[in-house]
C-alpha atoms as a PDB file:
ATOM      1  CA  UNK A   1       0.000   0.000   0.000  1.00  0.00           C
ATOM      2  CA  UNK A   2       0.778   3.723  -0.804  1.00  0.00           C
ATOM      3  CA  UNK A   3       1.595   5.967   2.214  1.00  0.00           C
ATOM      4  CA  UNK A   4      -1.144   8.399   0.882  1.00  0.00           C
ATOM      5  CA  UNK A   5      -3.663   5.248   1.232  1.00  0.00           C
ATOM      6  CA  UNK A   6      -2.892   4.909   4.521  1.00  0.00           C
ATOM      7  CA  UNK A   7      -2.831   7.791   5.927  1.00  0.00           C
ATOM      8  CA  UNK A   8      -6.690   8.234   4.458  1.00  0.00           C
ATOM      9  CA  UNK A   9      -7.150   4.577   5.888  1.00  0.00           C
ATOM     10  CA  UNK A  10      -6.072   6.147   9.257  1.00  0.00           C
ATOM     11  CA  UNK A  11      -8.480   9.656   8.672  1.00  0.00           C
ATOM     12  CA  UNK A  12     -11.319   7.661   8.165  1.00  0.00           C
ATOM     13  CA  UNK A  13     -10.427   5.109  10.902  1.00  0.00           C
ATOM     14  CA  UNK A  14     -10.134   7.862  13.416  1.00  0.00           C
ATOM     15  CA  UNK A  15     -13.367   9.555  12.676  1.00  0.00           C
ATOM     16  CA  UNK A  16     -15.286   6.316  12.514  1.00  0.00           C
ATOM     17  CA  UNK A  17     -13.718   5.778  16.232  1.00  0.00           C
ATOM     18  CA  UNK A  18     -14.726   9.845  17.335  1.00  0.00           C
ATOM     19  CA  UNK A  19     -18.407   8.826  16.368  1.00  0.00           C
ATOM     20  CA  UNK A  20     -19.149   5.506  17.822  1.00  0.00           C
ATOM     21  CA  UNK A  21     -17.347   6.885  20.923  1.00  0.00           C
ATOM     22  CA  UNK A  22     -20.098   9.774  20.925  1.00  0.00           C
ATOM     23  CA  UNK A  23     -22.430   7.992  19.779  1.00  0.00           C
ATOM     24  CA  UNK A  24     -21.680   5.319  22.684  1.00  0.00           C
ATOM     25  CA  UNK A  25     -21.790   8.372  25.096  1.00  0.00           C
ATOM     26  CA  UNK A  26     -25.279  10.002  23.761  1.00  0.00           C
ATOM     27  CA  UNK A  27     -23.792  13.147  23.351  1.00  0.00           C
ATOM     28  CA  UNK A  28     -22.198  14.814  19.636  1.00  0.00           C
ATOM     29  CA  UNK A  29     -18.896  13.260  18.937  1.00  0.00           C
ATOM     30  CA  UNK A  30     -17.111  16.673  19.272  1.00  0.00           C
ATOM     31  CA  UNK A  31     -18.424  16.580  23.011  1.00  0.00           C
ATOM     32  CA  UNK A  32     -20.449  19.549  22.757  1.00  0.00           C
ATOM     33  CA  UNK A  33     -23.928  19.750  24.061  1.00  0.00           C
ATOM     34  CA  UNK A  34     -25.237  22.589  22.379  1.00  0.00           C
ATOM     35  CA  UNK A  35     -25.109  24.644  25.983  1.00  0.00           C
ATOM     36  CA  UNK A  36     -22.710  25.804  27.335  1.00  0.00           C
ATOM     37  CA  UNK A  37     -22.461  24.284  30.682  1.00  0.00           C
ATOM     38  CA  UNK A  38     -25.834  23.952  33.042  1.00  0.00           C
ATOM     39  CA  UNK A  39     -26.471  27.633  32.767  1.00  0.00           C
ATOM     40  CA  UNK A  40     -30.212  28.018  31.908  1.00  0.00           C
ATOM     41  CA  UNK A  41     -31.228  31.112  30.346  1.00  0.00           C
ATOM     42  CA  UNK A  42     -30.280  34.177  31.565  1.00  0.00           C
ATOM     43  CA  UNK A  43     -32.539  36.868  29.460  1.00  0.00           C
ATOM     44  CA  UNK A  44     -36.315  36.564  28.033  1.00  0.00           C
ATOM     45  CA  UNK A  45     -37.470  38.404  25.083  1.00  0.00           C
ATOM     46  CA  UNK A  46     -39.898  41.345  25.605  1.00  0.00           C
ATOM     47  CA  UNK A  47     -42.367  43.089  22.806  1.00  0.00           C
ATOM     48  CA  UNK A  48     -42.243  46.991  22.092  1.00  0.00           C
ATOM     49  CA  UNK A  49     -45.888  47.610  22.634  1.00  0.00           C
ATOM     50  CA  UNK A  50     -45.407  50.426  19.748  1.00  0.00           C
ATOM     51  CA  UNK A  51     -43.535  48.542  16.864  1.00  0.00           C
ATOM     52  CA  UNK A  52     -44.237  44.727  18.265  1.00  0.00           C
ATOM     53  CA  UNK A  53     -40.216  44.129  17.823  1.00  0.00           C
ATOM     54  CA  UNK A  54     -38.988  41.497  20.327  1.00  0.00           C
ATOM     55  CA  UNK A  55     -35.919  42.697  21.801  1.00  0.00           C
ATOM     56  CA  UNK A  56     -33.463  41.026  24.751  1.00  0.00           C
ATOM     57  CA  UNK A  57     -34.940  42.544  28.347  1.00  0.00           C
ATOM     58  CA  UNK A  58     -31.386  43.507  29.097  1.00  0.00           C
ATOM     59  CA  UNK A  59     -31.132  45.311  26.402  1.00  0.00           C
ATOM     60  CA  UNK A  60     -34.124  47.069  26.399  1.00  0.00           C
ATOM     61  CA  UNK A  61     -35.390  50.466  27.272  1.00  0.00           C
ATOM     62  CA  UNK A  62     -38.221  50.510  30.298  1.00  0.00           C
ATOM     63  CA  UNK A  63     -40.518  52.555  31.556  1.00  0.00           C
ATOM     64  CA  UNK A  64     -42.821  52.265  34.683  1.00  0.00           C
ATOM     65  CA  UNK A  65     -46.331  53.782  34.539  1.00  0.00           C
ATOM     66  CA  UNK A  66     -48.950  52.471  37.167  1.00  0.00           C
ATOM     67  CA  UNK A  67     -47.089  49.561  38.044  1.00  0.00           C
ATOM     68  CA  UNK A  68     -46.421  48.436  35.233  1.00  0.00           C
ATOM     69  CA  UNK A  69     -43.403  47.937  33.406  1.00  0.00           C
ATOM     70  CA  UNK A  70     -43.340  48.245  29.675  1.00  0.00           C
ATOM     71  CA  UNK A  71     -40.029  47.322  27.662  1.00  0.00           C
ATOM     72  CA  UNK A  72     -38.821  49.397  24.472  1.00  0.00           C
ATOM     73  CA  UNK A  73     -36.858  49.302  21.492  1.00  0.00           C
ATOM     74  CA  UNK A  74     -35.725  52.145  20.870  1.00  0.00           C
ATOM     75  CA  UNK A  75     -36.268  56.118  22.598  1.00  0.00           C
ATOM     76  CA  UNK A  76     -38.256  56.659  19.619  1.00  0.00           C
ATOM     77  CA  UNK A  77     -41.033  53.727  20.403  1.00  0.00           C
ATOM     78  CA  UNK A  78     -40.511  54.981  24.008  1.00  0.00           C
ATOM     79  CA  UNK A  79     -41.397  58.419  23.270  1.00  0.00           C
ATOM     80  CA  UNK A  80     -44.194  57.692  21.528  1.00  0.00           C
ATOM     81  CA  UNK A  81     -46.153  55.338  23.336  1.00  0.00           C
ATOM     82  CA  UNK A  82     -45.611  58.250  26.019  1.00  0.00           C
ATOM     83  CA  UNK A  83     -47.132  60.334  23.554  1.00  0.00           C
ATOM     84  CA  UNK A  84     -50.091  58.196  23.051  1.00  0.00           C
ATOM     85  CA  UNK A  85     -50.587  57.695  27.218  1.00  0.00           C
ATOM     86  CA  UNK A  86     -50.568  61.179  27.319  1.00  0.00           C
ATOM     87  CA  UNK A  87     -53.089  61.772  24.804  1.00  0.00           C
ATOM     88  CA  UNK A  88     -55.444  58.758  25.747  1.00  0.00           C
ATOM     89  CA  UNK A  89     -55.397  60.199  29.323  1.00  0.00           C
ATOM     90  CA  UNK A  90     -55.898  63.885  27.962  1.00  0.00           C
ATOM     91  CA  UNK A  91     -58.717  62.315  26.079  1.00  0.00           C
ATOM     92  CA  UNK A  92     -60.337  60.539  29.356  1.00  0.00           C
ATOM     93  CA  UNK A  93     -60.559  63.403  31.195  1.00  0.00           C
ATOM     94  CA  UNK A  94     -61.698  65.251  28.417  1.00  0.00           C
ATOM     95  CA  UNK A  95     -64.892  63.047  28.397  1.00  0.00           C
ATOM     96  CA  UNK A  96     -64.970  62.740  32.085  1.00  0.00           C
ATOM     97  CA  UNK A  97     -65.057  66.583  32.328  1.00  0.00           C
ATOM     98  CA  UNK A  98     -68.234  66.684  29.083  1.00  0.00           C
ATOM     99  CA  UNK A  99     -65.425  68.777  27.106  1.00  0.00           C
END
């Protein structure tokens, strides 16, 4: 035999070994798990009540209005769902008062 033949012979040996020996452990044959470690999941996604984008909690902007907390994409979508609180409110006492 050629030494190129067996050095493929000894590639494909070695890989057929890597996956029965994952295989034989139930996990991926280059040992990863897809996690990394037992850490579960640190952050959740939140909507923008404004533009409905989902964006990481920790990187979003909040704001608290009657004890509730609404999460934001941007200062823009924060600014104007402030705007349209303030002008759903203005518009409540408006009817409250028969304005």
């Amino acid at each position: 035999m050629s030494p190129v033949r067996l050095v493929i012979l000894a590639i494909l040996f070695y890989i057929a070994w890597r996956l029965v020996r994952g295989l034989a452990k139930g996990s991926p044959p280059s040992g990863r798990t897809g996690r990394q470690g037992d850490s579960r999941v640190q952050d959740v996604l939140v909507e923008d009540p404004v533009c409905h984008t989902l964006v990481p909690q920790h990187q979003a902007l909040q704001l608290r209005r009657g004890g509730t907390t609404y999460y934001f994409c941007s200062e823009a979508c924060r600014r104007r769902f402030g705007k349209m609180e303030d002008d759903k409110s203005a518009g409540e006492t408006a009817s409250r008062t028969g304005r």
